[in-house]
Protein backbone atom coordinates (compact mmCIF):
# COMPACT_ATOMS: atom_id res chain seq x y z
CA UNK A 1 0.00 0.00 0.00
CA UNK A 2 1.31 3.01 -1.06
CA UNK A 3 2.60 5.09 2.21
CA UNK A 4 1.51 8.72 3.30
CA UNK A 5 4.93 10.14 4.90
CA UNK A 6 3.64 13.66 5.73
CA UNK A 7 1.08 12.53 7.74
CA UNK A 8 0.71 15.00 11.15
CA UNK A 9 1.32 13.30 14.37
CA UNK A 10 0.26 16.36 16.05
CA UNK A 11 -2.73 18.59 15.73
CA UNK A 12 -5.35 16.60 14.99
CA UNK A 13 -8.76 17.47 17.26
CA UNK A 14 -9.74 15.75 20.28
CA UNK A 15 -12.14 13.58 20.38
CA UNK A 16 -15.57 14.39 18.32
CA UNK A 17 -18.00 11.58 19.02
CA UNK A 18 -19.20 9.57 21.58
CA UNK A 19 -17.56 6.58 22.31
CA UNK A 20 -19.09 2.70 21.57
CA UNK A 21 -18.58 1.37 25.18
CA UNK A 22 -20.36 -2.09 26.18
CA UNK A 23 -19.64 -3.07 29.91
CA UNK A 24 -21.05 -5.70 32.17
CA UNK A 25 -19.90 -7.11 34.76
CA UNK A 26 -20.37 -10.82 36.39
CA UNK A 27 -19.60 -14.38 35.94
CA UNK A 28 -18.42 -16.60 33.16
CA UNK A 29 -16.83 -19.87 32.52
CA UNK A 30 -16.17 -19.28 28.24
CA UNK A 31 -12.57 -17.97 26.68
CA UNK A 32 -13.49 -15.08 24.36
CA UNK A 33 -13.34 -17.65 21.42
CA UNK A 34 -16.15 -19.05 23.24
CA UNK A 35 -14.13 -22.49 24.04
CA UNK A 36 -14.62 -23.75 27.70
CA UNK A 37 -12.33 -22.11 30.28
CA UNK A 38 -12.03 -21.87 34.16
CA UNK A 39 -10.75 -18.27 33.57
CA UNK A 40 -13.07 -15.71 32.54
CA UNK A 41 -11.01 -12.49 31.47
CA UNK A 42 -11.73 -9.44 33.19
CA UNK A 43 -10.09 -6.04 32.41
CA UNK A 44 -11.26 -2.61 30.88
CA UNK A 45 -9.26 -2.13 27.31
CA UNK A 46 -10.15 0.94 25.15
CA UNK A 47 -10.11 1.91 21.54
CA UNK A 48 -10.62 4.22 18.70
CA UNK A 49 -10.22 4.79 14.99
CA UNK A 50 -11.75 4.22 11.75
CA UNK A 51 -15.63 5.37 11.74
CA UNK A 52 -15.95 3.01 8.65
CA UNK A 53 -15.84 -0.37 10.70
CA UNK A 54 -18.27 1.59 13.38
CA UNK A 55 -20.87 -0.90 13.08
CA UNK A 56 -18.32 -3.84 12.82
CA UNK A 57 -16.48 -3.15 16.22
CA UNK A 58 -20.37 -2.63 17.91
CA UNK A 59 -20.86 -6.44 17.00
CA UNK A 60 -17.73 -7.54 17.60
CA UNK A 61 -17.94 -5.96 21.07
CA UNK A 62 -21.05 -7.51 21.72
CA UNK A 63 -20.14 -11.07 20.61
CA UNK A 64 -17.11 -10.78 22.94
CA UNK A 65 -18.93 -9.86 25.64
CA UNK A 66 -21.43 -12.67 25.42
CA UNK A 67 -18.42 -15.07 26.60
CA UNK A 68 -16.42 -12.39 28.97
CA UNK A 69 -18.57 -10.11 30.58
CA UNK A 70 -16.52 -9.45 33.24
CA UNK A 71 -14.66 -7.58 30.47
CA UNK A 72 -14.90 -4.00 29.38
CA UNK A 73 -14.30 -2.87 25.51
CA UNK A 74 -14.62 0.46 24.31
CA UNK A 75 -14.49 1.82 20.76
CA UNK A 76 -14.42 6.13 19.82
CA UNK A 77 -14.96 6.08 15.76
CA UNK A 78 -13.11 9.11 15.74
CA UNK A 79 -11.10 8.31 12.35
CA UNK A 80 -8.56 6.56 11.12
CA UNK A 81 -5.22 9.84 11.88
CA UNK A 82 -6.67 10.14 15.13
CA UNK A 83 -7.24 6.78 16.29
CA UNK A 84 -3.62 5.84 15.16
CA UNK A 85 -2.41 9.48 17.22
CA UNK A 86 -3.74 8.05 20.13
CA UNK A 87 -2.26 4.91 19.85
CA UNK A 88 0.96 6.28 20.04
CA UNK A 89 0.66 8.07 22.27
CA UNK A 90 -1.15 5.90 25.11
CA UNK A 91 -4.20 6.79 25.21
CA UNK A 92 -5.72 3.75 23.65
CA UNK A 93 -4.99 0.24 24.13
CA UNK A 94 -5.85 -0.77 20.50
CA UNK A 95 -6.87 1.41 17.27
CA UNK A 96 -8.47 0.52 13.92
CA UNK A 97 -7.36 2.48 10.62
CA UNK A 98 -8.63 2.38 7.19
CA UNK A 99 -4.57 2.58 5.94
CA UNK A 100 -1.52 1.19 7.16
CA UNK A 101 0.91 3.05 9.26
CA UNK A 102 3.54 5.20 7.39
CA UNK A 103 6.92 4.72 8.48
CA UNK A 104 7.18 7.54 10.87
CA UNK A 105 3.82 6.43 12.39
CA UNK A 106 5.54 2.84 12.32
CA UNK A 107 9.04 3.95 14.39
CA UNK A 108 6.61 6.23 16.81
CA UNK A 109 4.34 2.88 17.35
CA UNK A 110 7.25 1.03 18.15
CA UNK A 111 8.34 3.29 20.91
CA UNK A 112 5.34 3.43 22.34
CA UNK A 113 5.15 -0.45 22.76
CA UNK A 114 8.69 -0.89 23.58
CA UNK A 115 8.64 -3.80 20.74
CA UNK A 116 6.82 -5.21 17.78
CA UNK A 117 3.32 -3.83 16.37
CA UNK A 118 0.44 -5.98 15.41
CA UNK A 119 -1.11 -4.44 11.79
CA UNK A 120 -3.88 -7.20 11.28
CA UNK A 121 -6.15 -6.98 8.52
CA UNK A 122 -9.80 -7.82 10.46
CA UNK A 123 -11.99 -6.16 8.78
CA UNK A 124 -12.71 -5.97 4.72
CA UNK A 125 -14.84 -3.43 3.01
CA UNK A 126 -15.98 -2.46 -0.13
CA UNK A 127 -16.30 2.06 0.02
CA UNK A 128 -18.86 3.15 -1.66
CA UNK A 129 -18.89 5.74 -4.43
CA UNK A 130 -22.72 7.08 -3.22
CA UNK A 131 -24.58 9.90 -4.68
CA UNK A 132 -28.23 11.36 -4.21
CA UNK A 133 -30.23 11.73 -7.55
CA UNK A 134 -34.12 11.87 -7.36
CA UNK A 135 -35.60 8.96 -9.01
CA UNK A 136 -32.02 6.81 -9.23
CA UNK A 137 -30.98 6.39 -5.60
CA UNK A 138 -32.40 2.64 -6.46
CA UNK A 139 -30.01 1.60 -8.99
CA UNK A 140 -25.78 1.65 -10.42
CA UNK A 141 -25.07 4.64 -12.23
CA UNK A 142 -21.85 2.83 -14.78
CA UNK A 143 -18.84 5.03 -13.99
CA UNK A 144 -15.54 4.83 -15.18
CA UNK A 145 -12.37 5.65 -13.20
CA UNK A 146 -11.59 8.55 -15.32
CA UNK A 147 -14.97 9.63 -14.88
CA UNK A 148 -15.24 9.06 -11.23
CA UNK A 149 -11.62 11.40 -10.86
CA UNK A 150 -12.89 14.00 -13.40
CA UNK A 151 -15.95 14.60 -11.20
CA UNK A 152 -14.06 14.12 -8.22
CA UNK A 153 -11.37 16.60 -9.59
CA UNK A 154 -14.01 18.82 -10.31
CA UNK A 155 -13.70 18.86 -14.29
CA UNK A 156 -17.17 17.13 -15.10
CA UNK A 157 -19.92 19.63 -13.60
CA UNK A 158 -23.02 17.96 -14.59
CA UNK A 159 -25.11 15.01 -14.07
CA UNK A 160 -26.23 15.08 -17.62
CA UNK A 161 -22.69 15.38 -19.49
CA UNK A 162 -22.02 12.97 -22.35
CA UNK A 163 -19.53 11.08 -20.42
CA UNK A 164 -21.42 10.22 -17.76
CA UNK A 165 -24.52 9.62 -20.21
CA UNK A 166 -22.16 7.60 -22.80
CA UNK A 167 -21.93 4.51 -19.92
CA UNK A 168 -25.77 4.89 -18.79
CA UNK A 169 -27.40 5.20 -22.33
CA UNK A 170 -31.00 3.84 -20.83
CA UNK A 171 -30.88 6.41 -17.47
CA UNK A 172 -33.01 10.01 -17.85
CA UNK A 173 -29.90 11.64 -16.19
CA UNK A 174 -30.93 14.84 -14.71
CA UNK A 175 -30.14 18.21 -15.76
CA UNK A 176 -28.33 18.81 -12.05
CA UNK A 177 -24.82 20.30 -10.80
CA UNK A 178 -23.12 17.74 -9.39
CA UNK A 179 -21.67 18.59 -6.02
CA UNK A 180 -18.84 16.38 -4.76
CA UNK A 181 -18.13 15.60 -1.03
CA UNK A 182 -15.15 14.58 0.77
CA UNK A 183 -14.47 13.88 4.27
CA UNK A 184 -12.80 16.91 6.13
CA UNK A 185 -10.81 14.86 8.95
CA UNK A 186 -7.68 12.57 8.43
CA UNK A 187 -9.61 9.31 6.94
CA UNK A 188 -8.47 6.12 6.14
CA UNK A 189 -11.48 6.25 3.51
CA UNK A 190 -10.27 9.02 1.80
CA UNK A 191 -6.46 7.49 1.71
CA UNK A 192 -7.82 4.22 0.37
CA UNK A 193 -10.27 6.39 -2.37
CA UNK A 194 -7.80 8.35 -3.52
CA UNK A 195 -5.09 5.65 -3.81
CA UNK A 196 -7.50 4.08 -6.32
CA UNK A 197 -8.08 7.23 -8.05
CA UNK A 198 -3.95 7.49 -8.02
CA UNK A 199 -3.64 4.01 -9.68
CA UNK A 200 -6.71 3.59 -11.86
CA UNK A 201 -6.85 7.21 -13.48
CA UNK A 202 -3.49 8.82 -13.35
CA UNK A 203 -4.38 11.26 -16.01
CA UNK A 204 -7.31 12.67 -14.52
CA UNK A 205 -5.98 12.53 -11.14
CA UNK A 206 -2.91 14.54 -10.14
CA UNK A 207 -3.03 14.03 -6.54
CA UNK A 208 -0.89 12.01 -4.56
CA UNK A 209 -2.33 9.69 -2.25
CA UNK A 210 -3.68 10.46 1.52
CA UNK A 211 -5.63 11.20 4.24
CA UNK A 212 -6.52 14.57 3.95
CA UNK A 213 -8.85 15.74 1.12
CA UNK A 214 -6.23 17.42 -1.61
CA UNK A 215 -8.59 20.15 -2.97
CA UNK A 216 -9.53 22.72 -1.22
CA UNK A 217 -13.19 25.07 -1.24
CA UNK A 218 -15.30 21.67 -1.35
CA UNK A 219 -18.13 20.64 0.45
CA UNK A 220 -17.14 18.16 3.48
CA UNK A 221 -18.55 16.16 6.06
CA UNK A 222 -16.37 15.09 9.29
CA UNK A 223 -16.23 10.73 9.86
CA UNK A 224 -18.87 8.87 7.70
CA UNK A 225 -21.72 9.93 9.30
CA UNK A 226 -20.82 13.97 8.58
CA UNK A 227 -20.71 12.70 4.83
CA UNK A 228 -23.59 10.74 4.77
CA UNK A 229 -25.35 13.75 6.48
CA UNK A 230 -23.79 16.05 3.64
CA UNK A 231 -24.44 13.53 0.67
CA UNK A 232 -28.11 13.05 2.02
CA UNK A 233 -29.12 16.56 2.54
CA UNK A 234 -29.05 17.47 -0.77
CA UNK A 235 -29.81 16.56 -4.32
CA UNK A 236 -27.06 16.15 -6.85
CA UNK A 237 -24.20 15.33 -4.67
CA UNK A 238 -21.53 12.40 -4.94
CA UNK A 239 -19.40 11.15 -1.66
CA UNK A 240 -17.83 7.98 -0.91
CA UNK A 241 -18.78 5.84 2.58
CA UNK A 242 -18.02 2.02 3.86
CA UNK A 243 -20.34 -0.29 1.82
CA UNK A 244 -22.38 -1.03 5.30
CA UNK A 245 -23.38 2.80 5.73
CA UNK A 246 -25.16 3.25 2.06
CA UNK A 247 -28.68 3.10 3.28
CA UNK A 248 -31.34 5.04 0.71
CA UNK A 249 -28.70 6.46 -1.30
CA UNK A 250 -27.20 5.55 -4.87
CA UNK A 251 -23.74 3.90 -5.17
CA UNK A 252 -21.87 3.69 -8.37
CA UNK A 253 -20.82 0.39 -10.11
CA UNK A 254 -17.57 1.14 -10.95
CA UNK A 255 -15.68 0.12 -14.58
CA UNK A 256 -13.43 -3.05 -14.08
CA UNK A 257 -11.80 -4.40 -17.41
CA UNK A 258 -14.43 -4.63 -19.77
CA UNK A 259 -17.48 -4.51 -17.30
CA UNK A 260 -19.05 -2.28 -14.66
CA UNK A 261 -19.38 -4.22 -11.14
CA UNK A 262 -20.95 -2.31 -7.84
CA UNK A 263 -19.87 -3.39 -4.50
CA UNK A 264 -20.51 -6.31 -3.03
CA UNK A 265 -18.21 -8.67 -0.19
CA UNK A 266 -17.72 -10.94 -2.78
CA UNK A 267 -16.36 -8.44 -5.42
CA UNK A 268 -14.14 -6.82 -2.09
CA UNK A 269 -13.13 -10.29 -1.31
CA UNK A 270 -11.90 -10.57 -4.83
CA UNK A 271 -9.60 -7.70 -5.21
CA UNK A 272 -8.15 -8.56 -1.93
CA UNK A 273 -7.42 -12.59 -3.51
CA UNK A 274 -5.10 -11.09 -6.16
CA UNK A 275 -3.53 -8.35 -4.39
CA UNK A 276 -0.28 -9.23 -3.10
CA UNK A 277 1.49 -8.40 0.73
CA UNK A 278 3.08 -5.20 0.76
CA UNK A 279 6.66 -4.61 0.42
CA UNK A 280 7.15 -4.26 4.40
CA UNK A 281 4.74 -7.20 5.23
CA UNK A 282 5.96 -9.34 8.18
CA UNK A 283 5.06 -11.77 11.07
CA UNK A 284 3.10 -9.01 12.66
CA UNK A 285 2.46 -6.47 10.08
CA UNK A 286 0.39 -7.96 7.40
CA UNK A 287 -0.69 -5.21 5.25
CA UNK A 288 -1.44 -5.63 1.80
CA UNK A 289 -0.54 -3.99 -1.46
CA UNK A 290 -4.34 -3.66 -2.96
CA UNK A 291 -4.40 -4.08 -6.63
CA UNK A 292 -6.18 -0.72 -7.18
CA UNK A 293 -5.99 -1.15 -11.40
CA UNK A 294 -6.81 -4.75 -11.35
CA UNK A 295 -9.23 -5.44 -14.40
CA UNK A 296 -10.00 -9.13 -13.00
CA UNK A 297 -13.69 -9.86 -13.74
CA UNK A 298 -15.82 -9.11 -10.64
CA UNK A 299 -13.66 -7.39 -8.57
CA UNK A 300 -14.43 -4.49 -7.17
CA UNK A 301 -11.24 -1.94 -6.52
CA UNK A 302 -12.22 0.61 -4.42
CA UNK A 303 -11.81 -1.50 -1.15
CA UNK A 304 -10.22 -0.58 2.51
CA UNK A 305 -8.83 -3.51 4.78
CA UNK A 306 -9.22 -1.86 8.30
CA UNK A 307 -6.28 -2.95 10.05
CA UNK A 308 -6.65 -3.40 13.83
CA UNK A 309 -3.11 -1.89 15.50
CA UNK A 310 -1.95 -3.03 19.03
CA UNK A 311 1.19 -3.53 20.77
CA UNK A 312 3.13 -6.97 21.21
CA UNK A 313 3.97 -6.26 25.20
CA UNK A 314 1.75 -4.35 27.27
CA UNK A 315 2.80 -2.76 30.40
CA UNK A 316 -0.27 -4.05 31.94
CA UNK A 317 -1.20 -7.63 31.93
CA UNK A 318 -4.83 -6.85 31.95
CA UNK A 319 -4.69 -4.97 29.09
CA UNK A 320 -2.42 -7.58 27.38
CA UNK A 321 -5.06 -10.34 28.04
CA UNK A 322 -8.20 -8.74 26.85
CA UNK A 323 -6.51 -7.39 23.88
CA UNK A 324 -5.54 -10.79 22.52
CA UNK A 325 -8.67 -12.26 23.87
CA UNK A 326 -10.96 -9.47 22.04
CA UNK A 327 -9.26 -9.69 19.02
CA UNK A 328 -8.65 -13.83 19.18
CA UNK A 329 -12.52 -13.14 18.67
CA UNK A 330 -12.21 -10.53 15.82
CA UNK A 331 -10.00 -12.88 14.08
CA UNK A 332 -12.16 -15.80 14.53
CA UNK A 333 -14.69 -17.52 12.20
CA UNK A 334 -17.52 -16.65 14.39
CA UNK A 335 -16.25 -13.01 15.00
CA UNK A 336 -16.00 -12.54 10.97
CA UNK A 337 -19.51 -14.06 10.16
CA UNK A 338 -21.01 -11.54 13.00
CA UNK A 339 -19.35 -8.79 10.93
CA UNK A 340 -20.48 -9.93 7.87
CA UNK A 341 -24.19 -10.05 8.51
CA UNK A 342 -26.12 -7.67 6.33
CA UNK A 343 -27.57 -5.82 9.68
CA UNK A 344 -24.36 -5.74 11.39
CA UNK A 345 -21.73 -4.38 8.58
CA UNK A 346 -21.88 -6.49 5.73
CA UNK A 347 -17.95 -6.62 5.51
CA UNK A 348 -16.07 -9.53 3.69
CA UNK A 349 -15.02 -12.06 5.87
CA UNK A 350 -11.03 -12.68 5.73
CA UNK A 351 -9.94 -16.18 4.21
CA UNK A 352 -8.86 -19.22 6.36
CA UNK A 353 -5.07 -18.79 5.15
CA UNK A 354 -5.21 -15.35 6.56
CA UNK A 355 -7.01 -16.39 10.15
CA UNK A 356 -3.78 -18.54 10.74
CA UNK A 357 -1.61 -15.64 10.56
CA UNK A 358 -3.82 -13.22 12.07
CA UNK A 359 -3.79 -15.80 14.73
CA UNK A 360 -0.25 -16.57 15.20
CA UNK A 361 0.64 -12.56 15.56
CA UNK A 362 -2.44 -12.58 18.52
CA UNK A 363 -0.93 -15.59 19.99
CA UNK A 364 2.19 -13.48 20.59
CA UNK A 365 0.26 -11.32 22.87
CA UNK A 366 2.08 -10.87 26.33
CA UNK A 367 2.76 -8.50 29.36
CA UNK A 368 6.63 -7.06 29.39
CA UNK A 369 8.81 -8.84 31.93
């Protein structure tokens, strides 16, 4: 995955939504994979990150919970630049991001832990390209990636030009201004959309790469639900959102090859079949270099992998045991089905090679000394 180097440490606002906390307290006699166990895990571990896998983390809290509810898990979708900030610098036991850790984020990381970092891909998402048209938020408007960029880029002003028409010869596009949306915080989603817009339409896309929206004087939303808010509230605008979070709106089936394919899991899953490690891929750090210009049939490109970030040692051997418990149940078969129910978040459920080395890296889990 291409890396964002300029990415600000510093800066970036405190926290701007309420967090997903699920506490109980009594007994138990289940593991958190939900195996048989004399020692029920007790502890208060917190999070925060990527808004995109929002709805994800609220199952994935609750399904851990069921089996340790002596156990306290909390989750602040505050985005992806924040949530890794605050990993670094201790204020969260675990964080979720919608893009893999620079190499400056990396080095900072690795302070803070005194050791390794755990990058695990948990959680697999198509992102939407979604737009709000009266009479065609029920169907796929055909896009290409040049078209998607020019509009984007702010070169195509119209719902009704000939490119857009040229792809969607049977719609009655209307005669609208089309009003693109971006997020305005430091988002994973944005890193991951314009990475594909990098790769899959160079020449109508200038911008490099990364977190921060590159054009300035457009309209913005802050974390998914300020876009959806934005994209919703008004007629003739185009945003981009996780999959999960489309609701009533119109999404975009975007030009693959020879063929137009909207999002789906199975398309996501696809992408992520072909696309190989990245460059810096280890034991512990299993990113992956997402093969934005693939033109394999049915895949859908414009994917994020959320990685889940936590340390290897923890100070604290509380917060090293519900850490690798919760995410043992992340990781495992049950915890990806939950996320992958249409009324949880729909996401793409990670492939059995991958569970063994998510695994393995959880397995290494421990408190220092």
């Amino acid at each position: 995955m291409t890396r964002v180097i300029s990415r600000r440490l510093a800066g970036i606002s405190a926290l701007g939504a309420l967090a997903l906390t699920l506490t109980a307290c009594g007994g138990g006699s289940q593991a958190a994979d939900g195996s048989d166990s004399g020692d029920e895990l007790t502890g208060t571990i917190a999070g925060s990150g990527a808004s995109s896998q929002e709805n994800a983390v609220q199952g994935w809290i609750a399904g851990f919970m069921e089996t340790n509810p002596g156990a306290s898990v909390s989750y602040d979708p505050t985005g992806s630049g924040t949530g890794r900030e605050q990993f670094i610098n201790g204020t969260v036991q675990f964080a979720g991001s919608d893009a893999a850790m620079d190499a400056e984020e990396l080095a900072a990381a690795q302070e803070r832990c005194g050791g390794d970092v755990l990058e695990l891909p948990l959680y697999i998402s198509p992102i939407a390209v979604i737009y709000n048209l009266p009479g065609l938020n029920d169907t796929h408007l055909n896009l290409s990636p040049s078209v998607i960029a020019q509009i984007f880029s702010g070169e195509i002003t119209a719902w009704d030009d000939p490119a857009i028409a040229e792809t969607n010869p049977d719609v009655d596009l209307p005669d609208l201004p089309i009003i693109p949306v971006n997020r305005s915080d430091d988002s994973g989603t944005t890193e991951n959309l314009t990475e594909y817009l990098a790769a899959a339409a160079p020449e109508d896309w200038s911008h490099e790469p990364a977190g921060l929206w590159p054009i300035e004087g457009t309209q913005s939303g802050a974390q998914t639900s300020g876009m959806l808010e934005v994209v919703g509230g008004a007629e003739g605008t185009i945003g981009y959102a996780d999959a999960s979070r489309v609701g009533d709106l119109g999404s975009v089936a975007v030009g693959v090859g020879e063929e137009f394919v909207p999002f789906s899991p199975e398309a996501a899953a696809a992408v992520v079949d072909v696309s190989p490690p990245a460059e810096d891929a280890s034991d512990t750090i299993l990113t992956i270099d997402l093969a934005r210009d693939t033109e394999a049939s049915g895949a859908y490109p414009i994917v994020l992998v959320s990685y889940s970030i936590a340390c290897q040692s923890y100070e604290s051997a509380e917060h090293a045991e519900v850490v690798q418990g919760y995410l043992s149940y992340v990781a495992s078969e049950e915890g990806q089905q939950r996320a992958a129910q249409p009324d949880v978040a729909g996401a793409a459920p990670i492939s059995g090679d991958l569970r063994e080395r998510v695994e393995a890296a959880i397995e290494g889990i421990s408190a220092a000394g």
